[in-house]
Protein backbone atom coordinates (compact mmCIF):
# COMPACT_ATOMS: atom_id res chain seq x y z
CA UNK A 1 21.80 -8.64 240.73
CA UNK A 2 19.19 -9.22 237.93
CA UNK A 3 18.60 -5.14 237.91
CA UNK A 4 22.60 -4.27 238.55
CA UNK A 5 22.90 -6.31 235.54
CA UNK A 6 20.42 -4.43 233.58
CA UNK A 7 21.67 -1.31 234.29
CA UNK A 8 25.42 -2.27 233.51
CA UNK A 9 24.24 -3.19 230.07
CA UNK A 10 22.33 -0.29 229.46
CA UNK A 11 25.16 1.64 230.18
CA UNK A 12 27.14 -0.40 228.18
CA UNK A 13 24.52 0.17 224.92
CA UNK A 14 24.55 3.99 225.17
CA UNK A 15 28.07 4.19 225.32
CA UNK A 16 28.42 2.14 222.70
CA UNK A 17 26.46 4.08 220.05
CA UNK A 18 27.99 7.41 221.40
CA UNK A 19 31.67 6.76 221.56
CA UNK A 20 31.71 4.76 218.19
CA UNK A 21 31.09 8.71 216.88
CA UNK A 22 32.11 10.85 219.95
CA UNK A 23 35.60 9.66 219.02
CA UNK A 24 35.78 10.52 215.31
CA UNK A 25 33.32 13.77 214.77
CA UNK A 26 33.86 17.12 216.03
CA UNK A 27 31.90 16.75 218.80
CA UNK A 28 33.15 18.94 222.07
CA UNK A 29 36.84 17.80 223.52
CA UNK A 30 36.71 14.59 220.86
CA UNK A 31 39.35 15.44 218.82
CA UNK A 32 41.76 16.76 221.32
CA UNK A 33 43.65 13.00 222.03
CA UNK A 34 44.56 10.18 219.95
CA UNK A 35 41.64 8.32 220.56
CA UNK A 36 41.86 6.70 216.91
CA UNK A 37 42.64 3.12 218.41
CA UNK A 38 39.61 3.09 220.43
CA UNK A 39 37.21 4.50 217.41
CA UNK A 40 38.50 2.15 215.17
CA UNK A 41 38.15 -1.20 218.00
CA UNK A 42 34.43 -0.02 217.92
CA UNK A 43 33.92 0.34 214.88
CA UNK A 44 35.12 -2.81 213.85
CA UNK A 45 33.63 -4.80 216.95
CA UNK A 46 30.67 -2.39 217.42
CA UNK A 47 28.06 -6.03 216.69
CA UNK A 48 29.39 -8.16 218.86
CA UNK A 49 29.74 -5.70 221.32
CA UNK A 50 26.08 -4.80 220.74
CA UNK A 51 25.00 -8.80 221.01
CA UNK A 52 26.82 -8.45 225.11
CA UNK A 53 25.51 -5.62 226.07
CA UNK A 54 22.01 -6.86 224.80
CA UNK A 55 22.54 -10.12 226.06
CA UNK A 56 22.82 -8.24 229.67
CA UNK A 57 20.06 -5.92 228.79
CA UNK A 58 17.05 -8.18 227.24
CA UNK A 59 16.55 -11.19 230.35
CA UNK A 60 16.07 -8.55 232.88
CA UNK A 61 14.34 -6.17 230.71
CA UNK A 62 11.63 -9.01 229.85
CA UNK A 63 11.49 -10.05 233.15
CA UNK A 64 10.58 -6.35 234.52
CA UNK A 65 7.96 -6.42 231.71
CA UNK A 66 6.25 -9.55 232.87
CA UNK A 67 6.56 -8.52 236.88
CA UNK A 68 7.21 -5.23 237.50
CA UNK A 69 4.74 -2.12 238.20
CA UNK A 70 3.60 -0.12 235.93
CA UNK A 71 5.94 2.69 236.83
CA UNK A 72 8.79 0.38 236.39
CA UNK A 73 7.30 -0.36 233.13
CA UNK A 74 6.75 3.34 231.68
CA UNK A 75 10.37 4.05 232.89
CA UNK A 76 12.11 1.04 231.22
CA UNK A 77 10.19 2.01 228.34
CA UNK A 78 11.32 5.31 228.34
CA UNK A 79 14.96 4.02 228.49
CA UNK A 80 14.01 1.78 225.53
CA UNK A 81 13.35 5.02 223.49
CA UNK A 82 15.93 7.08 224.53
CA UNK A 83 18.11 4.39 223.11
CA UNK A 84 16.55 3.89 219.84
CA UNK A 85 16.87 7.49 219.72
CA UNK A 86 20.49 7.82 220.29
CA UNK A 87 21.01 4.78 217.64
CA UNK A 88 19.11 6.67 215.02
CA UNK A 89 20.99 9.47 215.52
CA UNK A 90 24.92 8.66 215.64
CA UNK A 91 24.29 5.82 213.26
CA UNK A 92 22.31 7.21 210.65
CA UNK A 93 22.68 11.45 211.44
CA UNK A 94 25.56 12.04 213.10
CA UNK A 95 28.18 10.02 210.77
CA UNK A 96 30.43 11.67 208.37
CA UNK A 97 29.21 9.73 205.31
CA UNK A 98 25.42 10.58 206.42
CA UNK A 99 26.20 14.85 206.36
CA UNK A 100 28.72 15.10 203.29
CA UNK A 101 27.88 13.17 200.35
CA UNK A 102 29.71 12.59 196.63
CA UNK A 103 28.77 14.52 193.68
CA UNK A 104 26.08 12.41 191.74
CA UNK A 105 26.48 14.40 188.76
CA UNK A 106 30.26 15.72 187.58
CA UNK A 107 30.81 17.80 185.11
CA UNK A 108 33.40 20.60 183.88
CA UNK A 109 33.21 23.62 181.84
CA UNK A 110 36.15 25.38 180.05
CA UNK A 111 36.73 28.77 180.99
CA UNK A 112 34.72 30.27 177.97
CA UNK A 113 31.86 29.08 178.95
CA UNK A 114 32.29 28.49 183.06
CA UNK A 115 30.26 30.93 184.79
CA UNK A 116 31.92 30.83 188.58
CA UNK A 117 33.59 33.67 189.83
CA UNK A 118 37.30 34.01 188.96
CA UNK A 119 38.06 35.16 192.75
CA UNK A 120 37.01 31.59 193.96
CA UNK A 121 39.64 29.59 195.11
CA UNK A 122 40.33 26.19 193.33
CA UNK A 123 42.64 23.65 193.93
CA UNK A 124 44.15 23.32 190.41
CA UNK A 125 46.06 20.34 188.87
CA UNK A 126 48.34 19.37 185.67
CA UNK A 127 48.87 16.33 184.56
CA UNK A 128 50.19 15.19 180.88
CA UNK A 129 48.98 18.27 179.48
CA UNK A 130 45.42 18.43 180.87
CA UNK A 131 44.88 20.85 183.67
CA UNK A 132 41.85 20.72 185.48
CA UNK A 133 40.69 22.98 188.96
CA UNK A 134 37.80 22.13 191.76
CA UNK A 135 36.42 24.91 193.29
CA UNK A 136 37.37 25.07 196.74
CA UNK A 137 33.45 25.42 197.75
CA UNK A 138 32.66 22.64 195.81
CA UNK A 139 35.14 19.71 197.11
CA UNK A 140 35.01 21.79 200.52
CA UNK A 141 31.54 20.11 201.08
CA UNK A 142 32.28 16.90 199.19
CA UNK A 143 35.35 16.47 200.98
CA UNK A 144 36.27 14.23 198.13
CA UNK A 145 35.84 14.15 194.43
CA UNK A 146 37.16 11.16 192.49
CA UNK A 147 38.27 12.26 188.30
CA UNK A 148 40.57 11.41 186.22
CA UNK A 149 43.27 13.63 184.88
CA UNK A 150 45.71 13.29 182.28
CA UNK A 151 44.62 10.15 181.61
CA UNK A 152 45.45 9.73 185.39
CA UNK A 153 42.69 8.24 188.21
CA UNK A 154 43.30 11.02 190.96
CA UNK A 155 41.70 11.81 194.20
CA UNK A 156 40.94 15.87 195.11
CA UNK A 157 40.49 16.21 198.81
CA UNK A 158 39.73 19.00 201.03
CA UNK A 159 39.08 19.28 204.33
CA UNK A 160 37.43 22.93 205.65
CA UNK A 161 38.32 22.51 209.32
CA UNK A 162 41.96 21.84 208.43
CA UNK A 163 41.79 24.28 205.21
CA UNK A 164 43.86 21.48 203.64
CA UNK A 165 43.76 20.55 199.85
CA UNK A 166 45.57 17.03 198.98
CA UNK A 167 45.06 15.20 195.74
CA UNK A 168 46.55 11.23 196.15
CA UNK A 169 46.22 8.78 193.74
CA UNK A 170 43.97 6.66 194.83
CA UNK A 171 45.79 3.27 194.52
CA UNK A 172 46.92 1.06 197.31
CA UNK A 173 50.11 -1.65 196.31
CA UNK A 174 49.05 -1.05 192.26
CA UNK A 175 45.32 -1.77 193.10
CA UNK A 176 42.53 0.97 192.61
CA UNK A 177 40.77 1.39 195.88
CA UNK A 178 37.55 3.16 196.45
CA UNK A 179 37.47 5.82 199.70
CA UNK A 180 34.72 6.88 201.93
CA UNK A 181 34.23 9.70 204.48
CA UNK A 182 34.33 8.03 207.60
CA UNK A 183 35.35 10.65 210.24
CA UNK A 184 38.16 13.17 211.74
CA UNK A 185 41.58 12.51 213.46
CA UNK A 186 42.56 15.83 215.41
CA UNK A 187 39.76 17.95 213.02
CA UNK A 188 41.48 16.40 210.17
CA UNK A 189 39.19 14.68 207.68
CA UNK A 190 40.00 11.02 207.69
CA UNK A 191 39.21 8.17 204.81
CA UNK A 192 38.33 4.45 204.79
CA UNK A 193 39.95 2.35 202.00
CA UNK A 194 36.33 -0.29 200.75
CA UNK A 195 38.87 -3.40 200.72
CA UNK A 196 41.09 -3.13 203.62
CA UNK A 197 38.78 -1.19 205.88
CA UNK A 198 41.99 0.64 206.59
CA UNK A 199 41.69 4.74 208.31
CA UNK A 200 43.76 7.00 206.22
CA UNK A 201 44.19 10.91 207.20
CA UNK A 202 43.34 13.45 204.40
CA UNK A 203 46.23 15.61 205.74
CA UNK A 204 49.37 13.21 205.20
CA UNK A 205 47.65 10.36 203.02
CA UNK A 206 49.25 8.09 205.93
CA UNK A 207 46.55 5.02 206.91
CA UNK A 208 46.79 5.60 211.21
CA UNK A 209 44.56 2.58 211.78
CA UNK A 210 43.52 -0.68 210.74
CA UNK A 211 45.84 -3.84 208.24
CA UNK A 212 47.88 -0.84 206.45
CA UNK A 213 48.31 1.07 208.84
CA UNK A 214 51.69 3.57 208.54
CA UNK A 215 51.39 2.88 204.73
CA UNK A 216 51.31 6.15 202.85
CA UNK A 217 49.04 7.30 199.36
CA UNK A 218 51.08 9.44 196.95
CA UNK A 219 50.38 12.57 196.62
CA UNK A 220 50.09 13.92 193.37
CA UNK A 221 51.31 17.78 192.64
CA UNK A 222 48.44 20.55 192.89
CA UNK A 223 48.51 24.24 193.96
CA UNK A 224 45.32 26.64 195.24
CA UNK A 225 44.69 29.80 193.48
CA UNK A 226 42.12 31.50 192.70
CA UNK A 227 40.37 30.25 189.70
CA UNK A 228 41.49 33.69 187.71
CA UNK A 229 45.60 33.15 188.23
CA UNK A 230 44.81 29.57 187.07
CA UNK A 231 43.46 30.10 184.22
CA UNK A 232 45.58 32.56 183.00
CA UNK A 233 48.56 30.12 183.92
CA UNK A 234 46.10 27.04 182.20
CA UNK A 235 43.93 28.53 179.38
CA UNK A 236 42.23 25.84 178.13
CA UNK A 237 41.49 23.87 182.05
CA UNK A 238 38.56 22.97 182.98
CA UNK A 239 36.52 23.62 185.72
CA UNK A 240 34.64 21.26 187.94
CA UNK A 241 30.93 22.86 188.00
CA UNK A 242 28.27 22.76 190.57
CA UNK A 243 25.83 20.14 191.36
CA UNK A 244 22.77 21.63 191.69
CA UNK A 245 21.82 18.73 193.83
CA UNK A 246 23.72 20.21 196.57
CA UNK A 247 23.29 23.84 196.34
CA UNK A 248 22.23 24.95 199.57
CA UNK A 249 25.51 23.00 201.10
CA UNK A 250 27.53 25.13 198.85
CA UNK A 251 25.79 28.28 199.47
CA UNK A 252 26.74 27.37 203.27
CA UNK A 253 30.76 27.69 202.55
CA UNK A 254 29.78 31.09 200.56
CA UNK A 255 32.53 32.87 202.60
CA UNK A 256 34.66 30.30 203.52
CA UNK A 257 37.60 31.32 200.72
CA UNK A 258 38.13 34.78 202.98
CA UNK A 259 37.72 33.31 205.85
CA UNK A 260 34.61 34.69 206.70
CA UNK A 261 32.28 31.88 207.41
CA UNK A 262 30.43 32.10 210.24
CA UNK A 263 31.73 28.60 212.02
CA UNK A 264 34.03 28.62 214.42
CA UNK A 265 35.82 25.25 212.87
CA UNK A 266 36.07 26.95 209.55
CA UNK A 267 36.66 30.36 210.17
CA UNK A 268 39.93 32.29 210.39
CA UNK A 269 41.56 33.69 212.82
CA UNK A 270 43.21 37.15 211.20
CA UNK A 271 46.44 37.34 214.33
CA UNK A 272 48.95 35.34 213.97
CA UNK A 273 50.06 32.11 214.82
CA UNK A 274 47.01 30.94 216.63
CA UNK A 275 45.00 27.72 215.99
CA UNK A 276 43.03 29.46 212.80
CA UNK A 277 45.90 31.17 211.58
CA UNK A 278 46.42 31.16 208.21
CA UNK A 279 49.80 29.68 207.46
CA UNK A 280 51.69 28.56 204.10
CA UNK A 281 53.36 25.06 204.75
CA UNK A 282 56.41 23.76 202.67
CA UNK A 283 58.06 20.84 203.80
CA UNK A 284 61.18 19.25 202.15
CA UNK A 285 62.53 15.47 202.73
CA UNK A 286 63.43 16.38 206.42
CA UNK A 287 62.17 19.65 207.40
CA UNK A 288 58.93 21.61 207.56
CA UNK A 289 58.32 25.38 207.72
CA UNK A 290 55.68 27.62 208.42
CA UNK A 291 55.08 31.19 207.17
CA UNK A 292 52.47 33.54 208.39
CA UNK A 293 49.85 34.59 205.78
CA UNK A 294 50.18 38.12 207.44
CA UNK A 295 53.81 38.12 206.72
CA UNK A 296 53.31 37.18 203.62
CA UNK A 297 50.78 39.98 202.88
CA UNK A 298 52.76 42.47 204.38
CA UNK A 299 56.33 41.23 202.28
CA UNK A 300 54.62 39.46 199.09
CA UNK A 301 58.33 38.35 198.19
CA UNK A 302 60.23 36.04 200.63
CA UNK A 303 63.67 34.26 200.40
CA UNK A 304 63.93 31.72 202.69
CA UNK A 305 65.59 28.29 203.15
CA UNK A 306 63.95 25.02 204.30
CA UNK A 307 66.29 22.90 205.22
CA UNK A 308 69.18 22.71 202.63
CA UNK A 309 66.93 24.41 199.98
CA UNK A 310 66.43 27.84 198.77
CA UNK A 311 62.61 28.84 198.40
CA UNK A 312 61.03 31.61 197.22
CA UNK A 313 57.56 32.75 198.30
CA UNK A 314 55.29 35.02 195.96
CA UNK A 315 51.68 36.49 196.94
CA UNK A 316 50.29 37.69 193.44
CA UNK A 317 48.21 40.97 192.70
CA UNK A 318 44.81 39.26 194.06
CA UNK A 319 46.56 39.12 197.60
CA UNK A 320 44.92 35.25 197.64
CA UNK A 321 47.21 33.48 194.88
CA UNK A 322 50.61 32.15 196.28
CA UNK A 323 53.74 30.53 194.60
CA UNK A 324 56.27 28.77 196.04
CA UNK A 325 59.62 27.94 194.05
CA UNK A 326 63.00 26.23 194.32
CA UNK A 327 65.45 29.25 193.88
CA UNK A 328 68.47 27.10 192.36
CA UNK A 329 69.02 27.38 188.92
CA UNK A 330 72.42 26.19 186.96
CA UNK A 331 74.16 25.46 190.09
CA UNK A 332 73.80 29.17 191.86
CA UNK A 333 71.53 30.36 194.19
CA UNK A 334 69.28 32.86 192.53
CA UNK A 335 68.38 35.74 194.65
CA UNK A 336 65.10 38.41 193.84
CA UNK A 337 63.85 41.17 194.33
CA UNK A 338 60.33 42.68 193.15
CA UNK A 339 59.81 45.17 190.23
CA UNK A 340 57.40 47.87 191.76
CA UNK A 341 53.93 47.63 190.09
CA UNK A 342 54.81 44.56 188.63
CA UNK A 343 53.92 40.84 188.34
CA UNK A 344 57.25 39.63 188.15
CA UNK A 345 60.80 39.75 190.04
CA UNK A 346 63.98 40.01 188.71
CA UNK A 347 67.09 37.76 190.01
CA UNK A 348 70.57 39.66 190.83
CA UNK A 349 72.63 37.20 189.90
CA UNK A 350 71.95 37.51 186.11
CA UNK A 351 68.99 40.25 186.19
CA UNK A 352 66.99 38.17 184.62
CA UNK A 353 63.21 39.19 184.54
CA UNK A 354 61.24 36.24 185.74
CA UNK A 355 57.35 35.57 186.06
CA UNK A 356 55.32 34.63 189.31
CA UNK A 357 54.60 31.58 187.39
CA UNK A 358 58.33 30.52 187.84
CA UNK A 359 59.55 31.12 184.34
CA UNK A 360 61.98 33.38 183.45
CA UNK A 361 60.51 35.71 180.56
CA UNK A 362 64.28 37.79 179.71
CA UNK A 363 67.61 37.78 180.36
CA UNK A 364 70.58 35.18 180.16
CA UNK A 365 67.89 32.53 181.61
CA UNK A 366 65.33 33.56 179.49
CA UNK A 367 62.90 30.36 179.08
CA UNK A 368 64.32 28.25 182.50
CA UNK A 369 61.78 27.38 184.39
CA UNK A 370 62.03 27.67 188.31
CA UNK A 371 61.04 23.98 190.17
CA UNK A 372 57.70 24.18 192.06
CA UNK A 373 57.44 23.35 195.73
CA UNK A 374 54.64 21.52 196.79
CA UNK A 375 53.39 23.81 199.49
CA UNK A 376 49.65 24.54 201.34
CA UNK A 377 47.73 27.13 202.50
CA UNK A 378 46.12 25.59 206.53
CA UNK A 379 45.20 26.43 209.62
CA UNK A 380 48.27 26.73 211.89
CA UNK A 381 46.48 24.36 214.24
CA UNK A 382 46.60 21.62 211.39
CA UNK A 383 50.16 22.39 209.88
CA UNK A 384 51.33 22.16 213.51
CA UNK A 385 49.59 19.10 214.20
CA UNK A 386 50.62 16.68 211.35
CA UNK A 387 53.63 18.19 211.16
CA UNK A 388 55.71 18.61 214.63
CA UNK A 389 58.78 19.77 215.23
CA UNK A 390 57.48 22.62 212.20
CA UNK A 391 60.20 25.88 212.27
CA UNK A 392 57.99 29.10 212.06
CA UNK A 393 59.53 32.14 209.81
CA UNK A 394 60.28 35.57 211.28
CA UNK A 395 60.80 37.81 208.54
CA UNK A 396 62.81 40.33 211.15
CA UNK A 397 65.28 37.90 211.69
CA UNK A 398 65.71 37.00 208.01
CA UNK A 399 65.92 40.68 206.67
């Protein structure tokens, strides 16, 4: 009974330690369920838990000290080790907030003086006149960077297994609340409010565990670009800039803009519509569409609808930069067509000359201003995931 006991407990502790993590890191088959319920139960219970399991563990274990052979010694010693082992490692290694850590130093550079490549992506954000963009290989590692913009407190996250860029603002019922890394929910990165203790996914800004759970951040507009379109959009933005600190982490995501990057969680997929597809998502009040970033290469203008509204989809020049716009203007439903050789597209309805940027530079509309559609560029995996029930676009049935 007495060793039964021991062993039970034993059990008990390594499975403890492992599963706390297993459930929440990218570990092989861990993020194919909805496990989140569990992860979160042992992470919040993971002492006492710990105090039973030792409690079943430490009687027999002394007694097998004080009586047993010396074999039975060097083996429950062994055991001992292997333990302390696995509780250095998925407590202090293996957790998200041990691998990806904040910027300590954040700075910005305007674009006379910034020095990073204009091909780089960045996600990019306006708010009461300041524009500002974070460099997709930066916030890739960081996961999250926490600024201020426009006068606004804002929160830029990415997530490189997803390929999704959010910015929320990072208050919860009119209080400011502080985030951590914590884990992953389906390869999804996923957040821990400091005051609630509350698990919130990067992907939807929806908390899926713990008091506020089902409550939802708002997101705050941003597009990706590369950091060239954006500043010729936003001259005077500023530009997040390296921390040297964390160099070598950056260096690691080197190639992860083209898809290039060596790991298989982060690297694309160039068919289409499998689970590291590229995709652009738009999703209105009640409906969510996918379009293929092949399609999109191949037909760099596409009218669509999503839902009840109109959309129009532009790939610029650098083949990386998309736009997605409302195609309603003055009550009608414009309708475009490319000029050849040209950044911009002209509408039918009024010929009207109109730049990728939405704005219409000649013609009878001459300084409207097409409405922006919040819209990604993600894996098809993720898009699919967090948003089910998606429509995918077939550009030979919409020709």
């Amino acid at each position: 009974m007495r060793a039964l006991l021991f062993i039970l407990g034993l059990i008990l502790l390594f499975a403890l330690e492992i599963l706390r993590v297993y459930f929440i890191m990218p570990f092989p088959g861990s993020q194919q369920s909805d496990t989140i319920g569990i992860a979160y139960f042992l992470n919040n219970n993971i002492l006492w838990l710990r105090i039973i399991a030792l409690a079943m563990v430490l009687p027999s274990l002394w007694y097998f000290f004080q009586r047993g052979r010396a074999g039975r010694k060097i083996l429950l010693t062994g055991m001992v080790l292997i333990y302390g082992m696995i509780f250095y490692f998925f407590n202090f290694r293996f957790l998200a907030d041990k691998m990806f850590y904040q910027p300590r130093t954040k700075s910005f550079a305007g674009g006379m003086t910034d020095t990073t490549n204009r091909d780089r992506l960045v996600i990019g954000i306006s708010l009461q006149g300041e524009a500002k963009a974070y460099p997709v290989e930066i916030i890739g590692y960081h996961h999250q960077v926490k600024d201020t913009v426009g006068g606004q407190p804002v929160m830029v996250t990415y997530c490189t297994v997803c390929r999704t860029g959010r910015v929320y603002s990072p208050f919860i019922n009119g209080q400011y609340a502080s985030f951590r890394l914590v884990g992953m929910d389906h390869f999804n990165a996923m957040f821990e409010d400091a005051t609630t203790k509350s698990w919130w996914q990067q992907a939807t800004g929806v908390a899926i565990a713990g008091p506020l759970k089902d409550h939802r951040l708002m997101e705050l507009p941003s597009s990706q670009s590369t950091l060239g379109e954006w500043i010729a959009q936003y001259p005077d933005t500023k530009i997040l800039q390296p921390d040297t600190i964390y160099n070598k982490q950056y260096e690691d995501l080197a190639d992860y803009d083209k898809g290039t990057i060596k790991g298989s969680l982060e690297k694309r997929d160039s068919a289409s519509w499998k689970m590291k597809s590229w995709v652009i998502g738009v999703a209105t009040r009640n409906n969510t569409k996918a379009y293929d970033w092949n399609e999109l290469i191949s037909h760099p203008l596409i009218q669509d609808t999503v839902g009840s509204t109109p959309v129009l989809l532009l790939l610029a020049s650098d083949s990386a930069t998309f736009y997605v716009w409302d195609r309603r203007m003055q009550g009608q439903v414009l309708n475009f067509e490319k000029l050849p050789g040209e950044p911009y597209v002209k509408d039918s309805n009024t010929s009207s000359t109109w730049g990728f940027n939405g704005k219409c530079i000649a013609g009878t509309l001459k300084g409207q201003q097409l409405q922006a559609m919040q819209s990604y560029q993600e894996f098809w995996h993720s898009w699919s995931q967090f948003h089910p029930g998606t429509t995918q676009y077939k550009y030979a049935s919409n020709r």
